[in-house]
C-alpha atoms as a PDB file:
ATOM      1  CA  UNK A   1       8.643  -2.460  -7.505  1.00  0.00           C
ATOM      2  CA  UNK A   2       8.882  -2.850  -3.670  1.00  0.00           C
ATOM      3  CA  UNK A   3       5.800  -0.399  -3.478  1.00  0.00           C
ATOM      4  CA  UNK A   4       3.394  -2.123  -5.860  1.00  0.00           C
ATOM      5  CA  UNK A   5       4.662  -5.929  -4.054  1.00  0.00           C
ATOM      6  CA  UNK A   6       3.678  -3.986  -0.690  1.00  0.00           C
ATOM      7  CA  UNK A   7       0.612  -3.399  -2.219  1.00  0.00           C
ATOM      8  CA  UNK A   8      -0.024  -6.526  -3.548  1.00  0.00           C
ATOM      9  CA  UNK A   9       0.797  -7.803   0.237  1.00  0.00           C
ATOM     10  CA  UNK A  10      -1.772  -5.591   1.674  1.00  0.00           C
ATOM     11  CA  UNK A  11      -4.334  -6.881  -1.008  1.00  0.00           C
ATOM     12  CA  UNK A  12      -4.017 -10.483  -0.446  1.00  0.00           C
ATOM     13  CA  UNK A  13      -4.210 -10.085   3.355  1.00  0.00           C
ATOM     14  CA  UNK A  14      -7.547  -8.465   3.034  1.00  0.00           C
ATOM     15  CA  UNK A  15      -6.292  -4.654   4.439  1.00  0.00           C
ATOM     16  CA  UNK A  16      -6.859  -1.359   2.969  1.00  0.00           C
ATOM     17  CA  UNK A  17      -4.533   0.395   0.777  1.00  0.00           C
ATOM     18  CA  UNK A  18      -3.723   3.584   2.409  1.00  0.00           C
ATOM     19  CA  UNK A  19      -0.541   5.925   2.683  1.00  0.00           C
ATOM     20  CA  UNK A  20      -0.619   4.709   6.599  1.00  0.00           C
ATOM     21  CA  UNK A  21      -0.650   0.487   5.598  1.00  0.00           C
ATOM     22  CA  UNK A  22       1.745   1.107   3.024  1.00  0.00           C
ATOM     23  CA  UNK A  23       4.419   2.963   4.875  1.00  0.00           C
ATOM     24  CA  UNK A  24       4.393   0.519   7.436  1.00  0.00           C
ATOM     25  CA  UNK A  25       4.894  -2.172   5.723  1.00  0.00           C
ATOM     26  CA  UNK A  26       7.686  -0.716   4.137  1.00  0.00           C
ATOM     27  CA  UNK A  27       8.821   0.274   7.116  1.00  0.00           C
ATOM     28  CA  UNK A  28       8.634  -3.162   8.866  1.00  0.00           C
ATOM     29  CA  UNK A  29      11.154  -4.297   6.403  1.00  0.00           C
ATOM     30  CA  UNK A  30      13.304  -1.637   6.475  1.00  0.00           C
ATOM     31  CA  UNK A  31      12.706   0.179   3.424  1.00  0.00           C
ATOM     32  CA  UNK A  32      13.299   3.624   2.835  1.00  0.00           C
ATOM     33  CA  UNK A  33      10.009   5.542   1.955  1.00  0.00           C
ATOM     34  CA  UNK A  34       9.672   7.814  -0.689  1.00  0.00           C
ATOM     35  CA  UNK A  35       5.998   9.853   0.406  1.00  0.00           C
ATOM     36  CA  UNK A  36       5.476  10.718  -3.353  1.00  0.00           C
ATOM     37  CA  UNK A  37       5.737   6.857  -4.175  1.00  0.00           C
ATOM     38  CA  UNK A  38       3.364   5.955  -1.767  1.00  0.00           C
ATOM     39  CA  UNK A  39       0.791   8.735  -2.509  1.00  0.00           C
ATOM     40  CA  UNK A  40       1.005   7.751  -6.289  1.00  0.00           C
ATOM     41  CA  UNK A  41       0.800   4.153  -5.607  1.00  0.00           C
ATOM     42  CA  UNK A  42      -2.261   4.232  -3.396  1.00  0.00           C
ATOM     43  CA  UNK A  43      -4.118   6.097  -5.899  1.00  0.00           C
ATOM     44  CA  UNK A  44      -3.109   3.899  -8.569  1.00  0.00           C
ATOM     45  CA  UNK A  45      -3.694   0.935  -6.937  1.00  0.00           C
ATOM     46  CA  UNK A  46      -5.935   1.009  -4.019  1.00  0.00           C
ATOM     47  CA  UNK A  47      -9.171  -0.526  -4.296  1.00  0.00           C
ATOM     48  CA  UNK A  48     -12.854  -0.686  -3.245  1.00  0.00           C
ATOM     49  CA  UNK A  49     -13.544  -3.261  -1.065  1.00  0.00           C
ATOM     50  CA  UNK A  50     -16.980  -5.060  -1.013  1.00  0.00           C
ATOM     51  CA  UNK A  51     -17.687  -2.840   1.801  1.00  0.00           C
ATOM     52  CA  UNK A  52     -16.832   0.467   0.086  1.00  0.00           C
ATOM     53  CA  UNK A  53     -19.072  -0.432  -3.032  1.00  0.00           C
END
């Protein structure tokens, strides 16, 4: 869960989902970070942004 609530961190503060943002947020709390978690979560959840589209 601590991946997709990263996610859904980096969402509402208007940053892009990548491996990088993710990590580092995990990171800045102290998390241990899986690399296969992170890979499968960004391509689950990452999303366009109006900029992308």
């Amino acid at each position: 869960m601590k991946y997709v609530y990263a996610t859904l961190l980096l969402e509402s503060a208007g940053t892009a989902v990548t491996a990088e943002s993710l990590t580092a947020v995990l990171d800045a709390v102290g998390s241990d970070v899986d690399t296969a978690r992170v890979t499968a979560c960004v391509e689950t959840f990452a999303v366009e942004s109006e900029a992308d589209r």
